[in-house]
PDB file of N, CA and C in Angstrom:
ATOM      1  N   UNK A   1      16.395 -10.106  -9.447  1.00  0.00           N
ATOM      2  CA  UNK A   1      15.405 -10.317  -8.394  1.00  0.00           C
ATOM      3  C   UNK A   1      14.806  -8.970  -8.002  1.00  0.00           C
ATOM      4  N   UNK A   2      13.701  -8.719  -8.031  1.00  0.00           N
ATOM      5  CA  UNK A   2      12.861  -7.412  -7.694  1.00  0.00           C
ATOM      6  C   UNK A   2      12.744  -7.329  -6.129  1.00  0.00           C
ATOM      7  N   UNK A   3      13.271  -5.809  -5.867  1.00  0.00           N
ATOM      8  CA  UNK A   3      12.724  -5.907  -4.680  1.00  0.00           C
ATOM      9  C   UNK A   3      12.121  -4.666  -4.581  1.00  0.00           C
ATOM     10  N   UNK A   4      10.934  -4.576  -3.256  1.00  0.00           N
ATOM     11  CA  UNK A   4      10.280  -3.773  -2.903  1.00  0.00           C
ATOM     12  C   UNK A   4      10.680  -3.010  -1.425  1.00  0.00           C
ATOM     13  N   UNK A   5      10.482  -1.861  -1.477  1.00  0.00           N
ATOM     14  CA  UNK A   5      10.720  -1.114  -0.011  1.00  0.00           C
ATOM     15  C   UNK A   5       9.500  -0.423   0.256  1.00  0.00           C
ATOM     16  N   UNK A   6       8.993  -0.646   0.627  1.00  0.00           N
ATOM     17  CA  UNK A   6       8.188   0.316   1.801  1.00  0.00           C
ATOM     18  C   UNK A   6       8.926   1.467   3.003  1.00  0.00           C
ATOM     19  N   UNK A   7       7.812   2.816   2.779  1.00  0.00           N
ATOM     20  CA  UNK A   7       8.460   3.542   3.708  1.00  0.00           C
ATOM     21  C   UNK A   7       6.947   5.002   3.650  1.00  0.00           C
ATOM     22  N   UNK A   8       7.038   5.632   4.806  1.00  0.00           N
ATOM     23  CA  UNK A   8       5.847   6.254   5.546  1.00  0.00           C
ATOM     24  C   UNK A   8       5.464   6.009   6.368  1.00  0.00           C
ATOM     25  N   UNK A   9       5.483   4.840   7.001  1.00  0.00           N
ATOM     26  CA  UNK A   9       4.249   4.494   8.416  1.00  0.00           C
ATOM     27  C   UNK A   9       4.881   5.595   9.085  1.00  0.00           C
ATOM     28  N   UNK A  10       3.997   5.410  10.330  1.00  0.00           N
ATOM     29  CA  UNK A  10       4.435   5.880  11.600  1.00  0.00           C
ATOM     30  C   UNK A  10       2.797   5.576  12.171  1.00  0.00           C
ATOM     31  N   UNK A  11       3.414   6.809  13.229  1.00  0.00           N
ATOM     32  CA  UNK A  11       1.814   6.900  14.419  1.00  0.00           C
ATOM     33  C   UNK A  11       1.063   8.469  14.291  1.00  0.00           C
ATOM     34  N   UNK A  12      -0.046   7.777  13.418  1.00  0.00           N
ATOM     35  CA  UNK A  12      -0.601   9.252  13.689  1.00  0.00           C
ATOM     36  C   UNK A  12      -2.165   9.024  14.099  1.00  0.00           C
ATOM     37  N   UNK A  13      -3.219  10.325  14.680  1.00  0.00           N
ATOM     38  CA  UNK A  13      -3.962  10.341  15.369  1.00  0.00           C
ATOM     39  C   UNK A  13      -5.444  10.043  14.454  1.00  0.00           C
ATOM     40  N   UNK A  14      -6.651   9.379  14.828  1.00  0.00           N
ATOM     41  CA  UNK A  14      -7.495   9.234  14.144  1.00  0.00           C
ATOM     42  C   UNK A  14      -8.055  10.411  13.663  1.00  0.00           C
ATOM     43  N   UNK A  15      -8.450  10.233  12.084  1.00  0.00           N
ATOM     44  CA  UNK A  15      -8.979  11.576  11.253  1.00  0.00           C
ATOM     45  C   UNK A  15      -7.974  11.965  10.619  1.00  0.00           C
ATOM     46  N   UNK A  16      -6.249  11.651  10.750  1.00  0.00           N
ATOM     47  CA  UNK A  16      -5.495  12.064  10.510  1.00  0.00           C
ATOM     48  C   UNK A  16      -4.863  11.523   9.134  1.00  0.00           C
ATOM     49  N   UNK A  17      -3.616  11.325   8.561  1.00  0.00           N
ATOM     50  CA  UNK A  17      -3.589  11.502   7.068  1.00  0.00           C
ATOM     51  C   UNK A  17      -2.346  10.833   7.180  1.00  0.00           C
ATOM     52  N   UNK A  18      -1.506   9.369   5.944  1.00  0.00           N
ATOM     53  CA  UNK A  18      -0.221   9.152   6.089  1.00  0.00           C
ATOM     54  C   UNK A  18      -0.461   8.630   4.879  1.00  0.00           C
ATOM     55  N   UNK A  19       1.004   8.964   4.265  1.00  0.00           N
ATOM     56  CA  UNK A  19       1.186   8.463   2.718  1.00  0.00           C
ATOM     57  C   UNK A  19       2.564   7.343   2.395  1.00  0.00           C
ATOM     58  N   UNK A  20       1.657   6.198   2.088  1.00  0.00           N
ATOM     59  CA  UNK A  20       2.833   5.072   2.056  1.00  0.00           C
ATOM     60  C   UNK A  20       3.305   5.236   0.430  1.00  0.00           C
ATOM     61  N   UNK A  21       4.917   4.804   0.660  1.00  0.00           N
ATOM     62  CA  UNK A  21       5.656   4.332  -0.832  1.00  0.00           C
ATOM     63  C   UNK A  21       6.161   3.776  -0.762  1.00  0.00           C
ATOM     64  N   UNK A  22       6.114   2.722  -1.859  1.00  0.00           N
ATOM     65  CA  UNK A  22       6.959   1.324  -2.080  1.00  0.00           C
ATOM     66  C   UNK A  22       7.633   1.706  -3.554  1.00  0.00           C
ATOM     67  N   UNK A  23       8.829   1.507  -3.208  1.00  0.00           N
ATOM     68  CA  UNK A  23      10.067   1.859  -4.591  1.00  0.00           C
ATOM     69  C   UNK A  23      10.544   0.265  -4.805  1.00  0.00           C
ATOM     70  N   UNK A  24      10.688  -0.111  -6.497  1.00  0.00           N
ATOM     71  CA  UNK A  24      11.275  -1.158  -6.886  1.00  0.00           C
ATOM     72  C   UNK A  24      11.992  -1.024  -7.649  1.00  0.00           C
ATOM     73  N   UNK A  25      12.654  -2.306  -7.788  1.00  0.00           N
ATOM     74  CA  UNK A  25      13.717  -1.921  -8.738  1.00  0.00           C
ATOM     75  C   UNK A  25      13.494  -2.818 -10.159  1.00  0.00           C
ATOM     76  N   UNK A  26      14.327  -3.238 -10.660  1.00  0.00           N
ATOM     77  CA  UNK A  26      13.965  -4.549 -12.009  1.00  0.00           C
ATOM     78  C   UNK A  26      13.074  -3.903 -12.968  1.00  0.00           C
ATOM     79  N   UNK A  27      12.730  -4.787 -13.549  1.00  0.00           N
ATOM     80  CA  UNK A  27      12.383  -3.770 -15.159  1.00  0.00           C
ATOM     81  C   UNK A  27      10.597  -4.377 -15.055  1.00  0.00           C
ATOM     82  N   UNK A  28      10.268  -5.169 -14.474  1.00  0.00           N
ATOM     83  CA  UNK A  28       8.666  -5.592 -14.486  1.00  0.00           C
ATOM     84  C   UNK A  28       7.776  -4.710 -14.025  1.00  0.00           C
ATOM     85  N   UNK A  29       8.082  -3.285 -13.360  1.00  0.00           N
ATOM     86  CA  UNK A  29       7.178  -2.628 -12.273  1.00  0.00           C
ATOM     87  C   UNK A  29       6.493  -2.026 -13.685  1.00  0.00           C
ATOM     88  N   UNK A  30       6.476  -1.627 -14.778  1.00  0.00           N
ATOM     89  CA  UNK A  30       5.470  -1.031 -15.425  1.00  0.00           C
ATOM     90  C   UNK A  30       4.461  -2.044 -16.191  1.00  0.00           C
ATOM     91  N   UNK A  31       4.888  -2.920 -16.232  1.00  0.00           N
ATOM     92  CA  UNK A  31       3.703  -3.959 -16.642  1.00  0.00           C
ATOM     93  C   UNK A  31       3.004  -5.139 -15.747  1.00  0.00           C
ATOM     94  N   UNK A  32       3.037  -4.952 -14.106  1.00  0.00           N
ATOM     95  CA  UNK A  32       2.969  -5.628 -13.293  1.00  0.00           C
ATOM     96  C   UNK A  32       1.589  -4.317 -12.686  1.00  0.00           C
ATOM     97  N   UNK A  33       0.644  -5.162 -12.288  1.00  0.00           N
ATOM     98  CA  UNK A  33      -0.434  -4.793 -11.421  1.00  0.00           C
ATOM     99  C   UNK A  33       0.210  -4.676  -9.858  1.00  0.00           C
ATOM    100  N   UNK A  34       0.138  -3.670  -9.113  1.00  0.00           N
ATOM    101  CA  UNK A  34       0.549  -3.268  -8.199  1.00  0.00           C
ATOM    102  C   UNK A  34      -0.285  -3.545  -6.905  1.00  0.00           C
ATOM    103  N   UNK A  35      -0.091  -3.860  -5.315  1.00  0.00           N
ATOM    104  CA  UNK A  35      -0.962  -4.039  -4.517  1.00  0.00           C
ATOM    105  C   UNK A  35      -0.690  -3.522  -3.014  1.00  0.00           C
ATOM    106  N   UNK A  36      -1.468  -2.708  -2.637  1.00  0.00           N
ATOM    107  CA  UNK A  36      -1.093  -2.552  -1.238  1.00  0.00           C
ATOM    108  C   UNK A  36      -2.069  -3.447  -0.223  1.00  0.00           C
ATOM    109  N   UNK A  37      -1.776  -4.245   0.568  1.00  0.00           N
ATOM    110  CA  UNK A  37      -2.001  -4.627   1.675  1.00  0.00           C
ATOM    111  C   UNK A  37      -1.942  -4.808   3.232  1.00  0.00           C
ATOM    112  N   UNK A  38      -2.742  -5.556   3.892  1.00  0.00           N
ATOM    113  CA  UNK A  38      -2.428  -5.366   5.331  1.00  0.00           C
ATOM    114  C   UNK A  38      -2.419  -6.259   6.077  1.00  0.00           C
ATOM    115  N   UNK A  39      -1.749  -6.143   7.374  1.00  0.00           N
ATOM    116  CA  UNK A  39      -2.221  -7.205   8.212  1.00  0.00           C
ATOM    117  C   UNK A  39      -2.049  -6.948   9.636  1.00  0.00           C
ATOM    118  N   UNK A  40      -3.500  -6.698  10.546  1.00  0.00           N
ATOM    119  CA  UNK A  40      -3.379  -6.542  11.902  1.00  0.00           C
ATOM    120  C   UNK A  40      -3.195  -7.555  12.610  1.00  0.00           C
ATOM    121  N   UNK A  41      -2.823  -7.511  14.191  1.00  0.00           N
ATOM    122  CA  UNK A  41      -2.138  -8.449  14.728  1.00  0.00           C
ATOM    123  C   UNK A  41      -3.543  -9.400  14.954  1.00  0.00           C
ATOM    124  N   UNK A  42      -3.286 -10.680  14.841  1.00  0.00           N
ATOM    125  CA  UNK A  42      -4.268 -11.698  14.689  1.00  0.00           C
ATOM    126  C   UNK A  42      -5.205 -11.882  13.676  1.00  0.00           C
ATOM    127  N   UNK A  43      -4.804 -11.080  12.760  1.00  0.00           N
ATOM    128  CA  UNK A  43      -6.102 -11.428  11.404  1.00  0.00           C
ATOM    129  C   UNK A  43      -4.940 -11.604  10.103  1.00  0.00           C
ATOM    130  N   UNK A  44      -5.591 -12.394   8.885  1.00  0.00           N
ATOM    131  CA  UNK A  44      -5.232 -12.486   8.005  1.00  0.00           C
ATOM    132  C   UNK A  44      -4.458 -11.376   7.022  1.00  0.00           C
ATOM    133  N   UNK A  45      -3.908 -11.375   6.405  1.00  0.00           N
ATOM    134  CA  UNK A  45      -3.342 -10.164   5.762  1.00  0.00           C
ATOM    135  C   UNK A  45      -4.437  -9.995   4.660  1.00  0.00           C
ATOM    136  N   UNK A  46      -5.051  -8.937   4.215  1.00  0.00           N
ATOM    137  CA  UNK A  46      -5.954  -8.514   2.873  1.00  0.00           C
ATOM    138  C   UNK A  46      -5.584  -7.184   2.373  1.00  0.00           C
ATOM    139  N   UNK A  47      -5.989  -7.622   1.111  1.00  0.00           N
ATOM    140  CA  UNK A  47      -5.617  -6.687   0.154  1.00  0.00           C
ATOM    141  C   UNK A  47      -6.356  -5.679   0.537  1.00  0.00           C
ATOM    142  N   UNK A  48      -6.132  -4.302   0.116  1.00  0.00           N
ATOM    143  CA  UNK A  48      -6.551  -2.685   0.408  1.00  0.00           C
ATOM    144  C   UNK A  48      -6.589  -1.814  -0.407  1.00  0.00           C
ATOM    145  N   UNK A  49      -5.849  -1.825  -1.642  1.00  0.00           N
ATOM    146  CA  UNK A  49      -6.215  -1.467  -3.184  1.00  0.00           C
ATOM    147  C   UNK A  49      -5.185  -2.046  -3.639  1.00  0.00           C
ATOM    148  N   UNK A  50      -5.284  -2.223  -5.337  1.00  0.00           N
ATOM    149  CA  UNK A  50      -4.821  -2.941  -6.749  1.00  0.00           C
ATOM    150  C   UNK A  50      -4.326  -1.527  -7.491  1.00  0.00           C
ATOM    151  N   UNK A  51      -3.497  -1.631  -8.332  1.00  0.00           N
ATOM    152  CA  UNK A  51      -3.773  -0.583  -9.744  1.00  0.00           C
ATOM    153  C   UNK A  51      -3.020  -1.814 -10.634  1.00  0.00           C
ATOM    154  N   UNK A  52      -3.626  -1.493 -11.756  1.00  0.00           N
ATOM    155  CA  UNK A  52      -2.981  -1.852 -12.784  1.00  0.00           C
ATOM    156  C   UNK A  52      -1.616  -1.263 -13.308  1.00  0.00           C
ATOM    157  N   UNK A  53      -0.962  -1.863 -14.314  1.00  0.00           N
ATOM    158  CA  UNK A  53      -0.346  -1.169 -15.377  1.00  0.00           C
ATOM    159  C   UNK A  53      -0.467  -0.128 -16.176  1.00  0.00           C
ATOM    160  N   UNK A  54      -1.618   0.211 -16.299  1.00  0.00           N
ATOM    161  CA  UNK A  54      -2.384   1.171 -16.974  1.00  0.00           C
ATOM    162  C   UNK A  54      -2.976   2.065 -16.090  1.00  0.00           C
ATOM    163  N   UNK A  55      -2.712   1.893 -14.630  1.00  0.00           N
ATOM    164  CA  UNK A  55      -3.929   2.721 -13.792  1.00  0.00           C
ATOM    165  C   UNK A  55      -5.118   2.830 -13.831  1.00  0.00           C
ATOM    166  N   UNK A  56      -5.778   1.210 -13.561  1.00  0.00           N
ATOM    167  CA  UNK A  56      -6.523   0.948 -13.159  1.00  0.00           C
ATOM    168  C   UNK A  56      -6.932   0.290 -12.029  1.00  0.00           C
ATOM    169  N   UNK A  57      -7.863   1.095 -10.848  1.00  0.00           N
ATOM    170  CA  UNK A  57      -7.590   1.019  -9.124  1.00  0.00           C
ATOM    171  C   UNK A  57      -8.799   0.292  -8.670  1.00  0.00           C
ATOM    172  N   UNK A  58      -8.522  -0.772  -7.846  1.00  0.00           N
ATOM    173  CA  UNK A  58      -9.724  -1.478  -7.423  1.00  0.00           C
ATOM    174  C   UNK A  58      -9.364  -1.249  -5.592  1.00  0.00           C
ATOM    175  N   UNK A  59     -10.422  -1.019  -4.576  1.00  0.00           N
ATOM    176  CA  UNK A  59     -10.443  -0.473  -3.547  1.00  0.00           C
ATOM    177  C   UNK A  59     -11.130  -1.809  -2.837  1.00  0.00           C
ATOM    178  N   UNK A  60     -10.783  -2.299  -1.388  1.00  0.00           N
ATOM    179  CA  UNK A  60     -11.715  -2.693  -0.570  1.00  0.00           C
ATOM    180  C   UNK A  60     -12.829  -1.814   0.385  1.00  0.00           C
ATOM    181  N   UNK A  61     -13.827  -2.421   0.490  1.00  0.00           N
ATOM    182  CA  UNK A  61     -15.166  -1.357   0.771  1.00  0.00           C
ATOM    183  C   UNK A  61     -14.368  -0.864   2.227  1.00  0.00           C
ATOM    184  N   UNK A  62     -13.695  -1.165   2.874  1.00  0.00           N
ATOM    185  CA  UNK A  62     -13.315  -0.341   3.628  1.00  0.00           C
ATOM    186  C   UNK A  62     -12.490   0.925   4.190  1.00  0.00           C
ATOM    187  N   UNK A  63     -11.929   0.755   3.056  1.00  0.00           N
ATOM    188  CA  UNK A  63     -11.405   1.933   2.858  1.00  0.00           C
ATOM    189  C   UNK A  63     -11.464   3.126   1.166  1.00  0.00           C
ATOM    190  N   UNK A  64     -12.690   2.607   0.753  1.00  0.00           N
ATOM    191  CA  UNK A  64     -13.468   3.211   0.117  1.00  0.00           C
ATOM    192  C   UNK A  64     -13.684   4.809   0.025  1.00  0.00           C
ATOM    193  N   UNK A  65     -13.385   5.451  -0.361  1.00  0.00           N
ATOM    194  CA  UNK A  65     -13.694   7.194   0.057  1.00  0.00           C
ATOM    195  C   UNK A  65     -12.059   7.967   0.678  1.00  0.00           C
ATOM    196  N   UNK A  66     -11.512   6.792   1.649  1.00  0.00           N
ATOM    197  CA  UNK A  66     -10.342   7.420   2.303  1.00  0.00           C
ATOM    198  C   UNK A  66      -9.231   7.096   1.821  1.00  0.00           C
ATOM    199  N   UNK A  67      -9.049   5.973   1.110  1.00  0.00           N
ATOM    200  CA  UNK A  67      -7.100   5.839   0.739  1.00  0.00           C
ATOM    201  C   UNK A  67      -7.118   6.196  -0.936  1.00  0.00           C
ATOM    202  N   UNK A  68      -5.989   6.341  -1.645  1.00  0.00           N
ATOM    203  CA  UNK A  68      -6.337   6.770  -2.865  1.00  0.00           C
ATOM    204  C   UNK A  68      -4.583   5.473  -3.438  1.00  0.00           C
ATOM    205  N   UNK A  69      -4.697   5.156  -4.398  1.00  0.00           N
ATOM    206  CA  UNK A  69      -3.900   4.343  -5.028  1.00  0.00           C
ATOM    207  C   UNK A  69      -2.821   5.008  -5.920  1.00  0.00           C
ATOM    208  N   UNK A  70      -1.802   5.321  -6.533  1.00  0.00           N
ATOM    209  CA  UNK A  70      -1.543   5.878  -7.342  1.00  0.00           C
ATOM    210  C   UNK A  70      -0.039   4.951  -7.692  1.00  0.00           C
ATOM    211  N   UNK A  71       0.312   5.455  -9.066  1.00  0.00           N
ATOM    212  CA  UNK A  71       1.863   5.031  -9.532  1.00  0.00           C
ATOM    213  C   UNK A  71       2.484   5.706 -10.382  1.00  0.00           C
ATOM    214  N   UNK A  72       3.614   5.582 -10.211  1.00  0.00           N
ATOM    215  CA  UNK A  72       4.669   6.448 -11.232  1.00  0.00           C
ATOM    216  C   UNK A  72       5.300   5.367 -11.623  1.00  0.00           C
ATOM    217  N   UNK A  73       5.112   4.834 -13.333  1.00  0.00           N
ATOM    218  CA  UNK A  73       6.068   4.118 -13.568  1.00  0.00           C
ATOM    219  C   UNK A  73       7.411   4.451 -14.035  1.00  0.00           C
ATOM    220  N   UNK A  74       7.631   5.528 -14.259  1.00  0.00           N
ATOM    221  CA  UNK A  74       8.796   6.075 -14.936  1.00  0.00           C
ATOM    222  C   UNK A  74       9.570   6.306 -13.458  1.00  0.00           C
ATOM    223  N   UNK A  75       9.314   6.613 -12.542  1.00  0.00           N
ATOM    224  CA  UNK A  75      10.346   6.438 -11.074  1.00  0.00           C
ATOM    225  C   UNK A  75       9.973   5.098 -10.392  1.00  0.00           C
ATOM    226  N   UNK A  76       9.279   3.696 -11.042  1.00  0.00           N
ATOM    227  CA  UNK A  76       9.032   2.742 -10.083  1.00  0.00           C
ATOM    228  C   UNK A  76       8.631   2.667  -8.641  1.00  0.00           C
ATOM    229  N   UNK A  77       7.168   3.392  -8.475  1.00  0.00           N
ATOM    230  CA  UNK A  77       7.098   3.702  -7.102  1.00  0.00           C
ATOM    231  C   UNK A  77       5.380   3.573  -7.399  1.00  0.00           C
ATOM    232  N   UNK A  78       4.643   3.125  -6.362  1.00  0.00           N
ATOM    233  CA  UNK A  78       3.680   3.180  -6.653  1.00  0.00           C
ATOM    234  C   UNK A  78       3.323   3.385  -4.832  1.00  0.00           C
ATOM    235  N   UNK A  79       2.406   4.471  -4.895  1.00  0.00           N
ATOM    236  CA  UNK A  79       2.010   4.910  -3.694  1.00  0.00           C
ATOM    237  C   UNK A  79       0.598   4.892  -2.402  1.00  0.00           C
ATOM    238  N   UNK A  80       0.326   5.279  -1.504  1.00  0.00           N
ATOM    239  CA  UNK A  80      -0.769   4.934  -1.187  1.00  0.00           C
ATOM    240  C   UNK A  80      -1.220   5.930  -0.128  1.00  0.00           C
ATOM    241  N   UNK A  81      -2.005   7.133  -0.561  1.00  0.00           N
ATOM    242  CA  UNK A  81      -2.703   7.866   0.223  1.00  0.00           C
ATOM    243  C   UNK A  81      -3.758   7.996   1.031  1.00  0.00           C
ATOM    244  N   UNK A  82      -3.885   7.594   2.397  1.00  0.00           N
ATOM    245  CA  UNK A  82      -4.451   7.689   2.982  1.00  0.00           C
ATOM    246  C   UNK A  82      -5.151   8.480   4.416  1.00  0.00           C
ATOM    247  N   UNK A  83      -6.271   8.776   4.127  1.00  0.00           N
ATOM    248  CA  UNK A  83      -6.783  10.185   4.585  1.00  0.00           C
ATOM    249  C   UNK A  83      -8.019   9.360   5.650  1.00  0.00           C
ATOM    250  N   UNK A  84      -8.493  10.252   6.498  1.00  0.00           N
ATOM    251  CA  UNK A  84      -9.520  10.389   7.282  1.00  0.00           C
ATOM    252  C   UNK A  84      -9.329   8.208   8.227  1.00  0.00           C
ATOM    253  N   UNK A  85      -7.808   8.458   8.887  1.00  0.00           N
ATOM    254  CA  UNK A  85      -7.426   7.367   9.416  1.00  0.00           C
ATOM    255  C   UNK A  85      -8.080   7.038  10.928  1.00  0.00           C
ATOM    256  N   UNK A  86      -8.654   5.617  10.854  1.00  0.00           N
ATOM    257  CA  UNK A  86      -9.638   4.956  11.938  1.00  0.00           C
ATOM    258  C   UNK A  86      -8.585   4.078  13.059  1.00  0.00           C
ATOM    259  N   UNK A  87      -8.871   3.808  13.862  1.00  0.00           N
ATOM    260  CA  UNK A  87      -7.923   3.034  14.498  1.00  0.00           C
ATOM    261  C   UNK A  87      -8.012   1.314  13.849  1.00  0.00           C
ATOM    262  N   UNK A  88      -8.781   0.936  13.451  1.00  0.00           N
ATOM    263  CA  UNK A  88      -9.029  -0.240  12.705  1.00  0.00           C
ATOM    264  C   UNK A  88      -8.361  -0.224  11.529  1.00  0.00           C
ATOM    265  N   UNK A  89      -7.390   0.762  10.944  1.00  0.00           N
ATOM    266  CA  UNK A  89      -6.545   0.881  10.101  1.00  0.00           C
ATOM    267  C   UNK A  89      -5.337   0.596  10.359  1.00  0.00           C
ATOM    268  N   UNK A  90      -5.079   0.354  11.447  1.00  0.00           N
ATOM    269  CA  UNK A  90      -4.091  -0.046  12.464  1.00  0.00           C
ATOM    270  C   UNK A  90      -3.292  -0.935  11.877  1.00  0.00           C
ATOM    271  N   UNK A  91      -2.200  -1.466  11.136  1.00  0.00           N
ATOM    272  CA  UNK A  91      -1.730  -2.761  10.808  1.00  0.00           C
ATOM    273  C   UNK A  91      -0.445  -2.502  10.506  1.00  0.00           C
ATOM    274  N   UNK A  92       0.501  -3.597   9.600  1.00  0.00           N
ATOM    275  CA  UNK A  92       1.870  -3.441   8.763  1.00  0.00           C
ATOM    276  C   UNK A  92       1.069  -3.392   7.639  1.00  0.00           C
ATOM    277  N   UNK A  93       1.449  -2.748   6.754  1.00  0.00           N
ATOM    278  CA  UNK A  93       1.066  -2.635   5.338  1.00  0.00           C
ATOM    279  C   UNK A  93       2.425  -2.710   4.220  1.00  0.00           C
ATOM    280  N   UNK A  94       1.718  -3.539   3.223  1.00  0.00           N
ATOM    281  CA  UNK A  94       2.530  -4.326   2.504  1.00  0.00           C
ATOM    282  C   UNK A  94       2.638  -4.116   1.211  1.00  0.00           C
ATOM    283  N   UNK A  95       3.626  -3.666   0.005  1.00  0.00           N
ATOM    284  CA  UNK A  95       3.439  -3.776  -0.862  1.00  0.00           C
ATOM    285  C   UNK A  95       3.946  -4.833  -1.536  1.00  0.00           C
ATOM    286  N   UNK A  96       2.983  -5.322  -2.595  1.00  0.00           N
ATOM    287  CA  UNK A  96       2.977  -6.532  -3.729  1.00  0.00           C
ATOM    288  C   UNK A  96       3.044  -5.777  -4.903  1.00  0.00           C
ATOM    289  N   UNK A  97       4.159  -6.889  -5.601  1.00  0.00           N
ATOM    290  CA  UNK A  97       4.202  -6.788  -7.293  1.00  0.00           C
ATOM    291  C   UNK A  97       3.339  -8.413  -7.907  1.00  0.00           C
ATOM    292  N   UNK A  98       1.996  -8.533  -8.067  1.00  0.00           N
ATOM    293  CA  UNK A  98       1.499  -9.023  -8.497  1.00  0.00           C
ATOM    294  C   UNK A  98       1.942 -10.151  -9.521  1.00  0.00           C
ATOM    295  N   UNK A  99       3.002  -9.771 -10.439  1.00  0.00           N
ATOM    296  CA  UNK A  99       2.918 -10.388 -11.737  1.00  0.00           C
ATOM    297  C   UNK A  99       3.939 -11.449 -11.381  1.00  0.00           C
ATOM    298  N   UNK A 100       4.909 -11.563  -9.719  1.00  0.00           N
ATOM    299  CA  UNK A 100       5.625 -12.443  -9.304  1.00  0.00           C
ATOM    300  C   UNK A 100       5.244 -12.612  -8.053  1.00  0.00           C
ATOM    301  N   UNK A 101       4.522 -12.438  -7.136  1.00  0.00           N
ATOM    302  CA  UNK A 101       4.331 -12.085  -6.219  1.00  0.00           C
ATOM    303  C   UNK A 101       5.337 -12.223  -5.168  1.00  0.00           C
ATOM    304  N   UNK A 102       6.160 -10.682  -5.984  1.00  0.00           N
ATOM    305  CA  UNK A 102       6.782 -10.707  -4.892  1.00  0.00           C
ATOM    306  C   UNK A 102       6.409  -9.219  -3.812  1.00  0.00           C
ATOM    307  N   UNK A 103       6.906  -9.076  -2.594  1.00  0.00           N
ATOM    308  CA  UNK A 103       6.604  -8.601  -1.399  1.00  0.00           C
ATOM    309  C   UNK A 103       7.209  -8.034  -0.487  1.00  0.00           C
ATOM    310  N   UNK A 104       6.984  -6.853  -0.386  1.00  0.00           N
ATOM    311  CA  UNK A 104       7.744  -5.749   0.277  1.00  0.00           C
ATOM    312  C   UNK A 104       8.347  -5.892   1.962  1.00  0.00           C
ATOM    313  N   UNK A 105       8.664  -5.493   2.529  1.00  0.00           N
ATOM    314  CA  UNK A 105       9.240  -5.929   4.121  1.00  0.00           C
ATOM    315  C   UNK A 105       7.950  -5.621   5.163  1.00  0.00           C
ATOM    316  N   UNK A 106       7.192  -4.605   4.643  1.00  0.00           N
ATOM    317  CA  UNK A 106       6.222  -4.352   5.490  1.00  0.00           C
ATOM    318  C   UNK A 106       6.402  -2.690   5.883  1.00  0.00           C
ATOM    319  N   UNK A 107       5.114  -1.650   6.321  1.00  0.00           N
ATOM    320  CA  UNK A 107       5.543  -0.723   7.276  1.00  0.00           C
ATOM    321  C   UNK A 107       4.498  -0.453   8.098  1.00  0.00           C
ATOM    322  N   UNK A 108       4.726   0.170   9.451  1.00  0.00           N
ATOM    323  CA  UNK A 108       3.611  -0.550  10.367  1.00  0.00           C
ATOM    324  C   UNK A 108       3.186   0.953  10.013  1.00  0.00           C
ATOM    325  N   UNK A 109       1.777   0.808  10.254  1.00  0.00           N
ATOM    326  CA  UNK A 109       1.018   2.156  10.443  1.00  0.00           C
ATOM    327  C   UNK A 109       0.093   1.695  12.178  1.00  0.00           C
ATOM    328  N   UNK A 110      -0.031   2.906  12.682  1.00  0.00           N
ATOM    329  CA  UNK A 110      -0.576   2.998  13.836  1.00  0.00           C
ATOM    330  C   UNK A 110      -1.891   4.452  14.035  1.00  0.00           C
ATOM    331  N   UNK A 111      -2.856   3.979  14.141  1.00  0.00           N
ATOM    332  CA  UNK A 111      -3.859   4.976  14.252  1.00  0.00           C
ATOM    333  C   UNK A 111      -4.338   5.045  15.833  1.00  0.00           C
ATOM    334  N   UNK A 112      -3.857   5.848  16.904  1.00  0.00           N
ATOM    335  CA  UNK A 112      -3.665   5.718  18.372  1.00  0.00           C
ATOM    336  C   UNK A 112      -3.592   7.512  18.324  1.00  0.00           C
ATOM    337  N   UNK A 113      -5.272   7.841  19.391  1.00  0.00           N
ATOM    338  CA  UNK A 113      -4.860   8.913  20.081  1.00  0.00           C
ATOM    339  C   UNK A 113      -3.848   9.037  21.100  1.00  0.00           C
TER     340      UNK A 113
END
């Protein structure tokens, strides 16, 4: 059974910078499309970038320019950099292994002067 951890949130100030990682275990993380997502309090959870297996990164227009996607399959970790943080970035963020969908515990990020 694969599992995912999330770890990075915290509270940091708008404009400011936090880098999420989700570590798995099981043998699917290098041929499984990877996903970080979100979900603020009262809205739906949506996706926030994809990578492939191959490292290939698909972005939602909103965070376009500021978060960056990345993975290491040889340490099973696929990461999520995000820069120039809005308070509308505000949520738990989630990582997905696509190819089962399975789903990480969550880590809250907070964008609050």
């Amino acid at each position: 059974q694969v599992q995912l951890v999330e770890s990075g949130g915290g509270l940091v100030q708008p404009g400011g910078s936090l880098r999420l990682s989700c570590a798995s275990s099981g043998s699917l993380f290098s041929i499984s499309a990877m996903g970080w997502y979100r979900q603020a309090p009262g809205k739906q959870r949506e996706a926030v970038a994809t990578i492939t297996g191959g490292g290939r990164t698909n972005y939602a227009d909103s965070v376009k320019g500021r978060f960056t996607i990345s993975r290491d399959n040889a340490k099973k970790t696929v990461n999520l950099q995000m820069n120039s943080l809005k308070p509308e970035d505000t949520a738990v963020y989630y990582c997905k292994m696509e190819l089962n969908a399975a789903w990480g515990q969550g880590t809250q990020v907070t964008v609050s002067s």
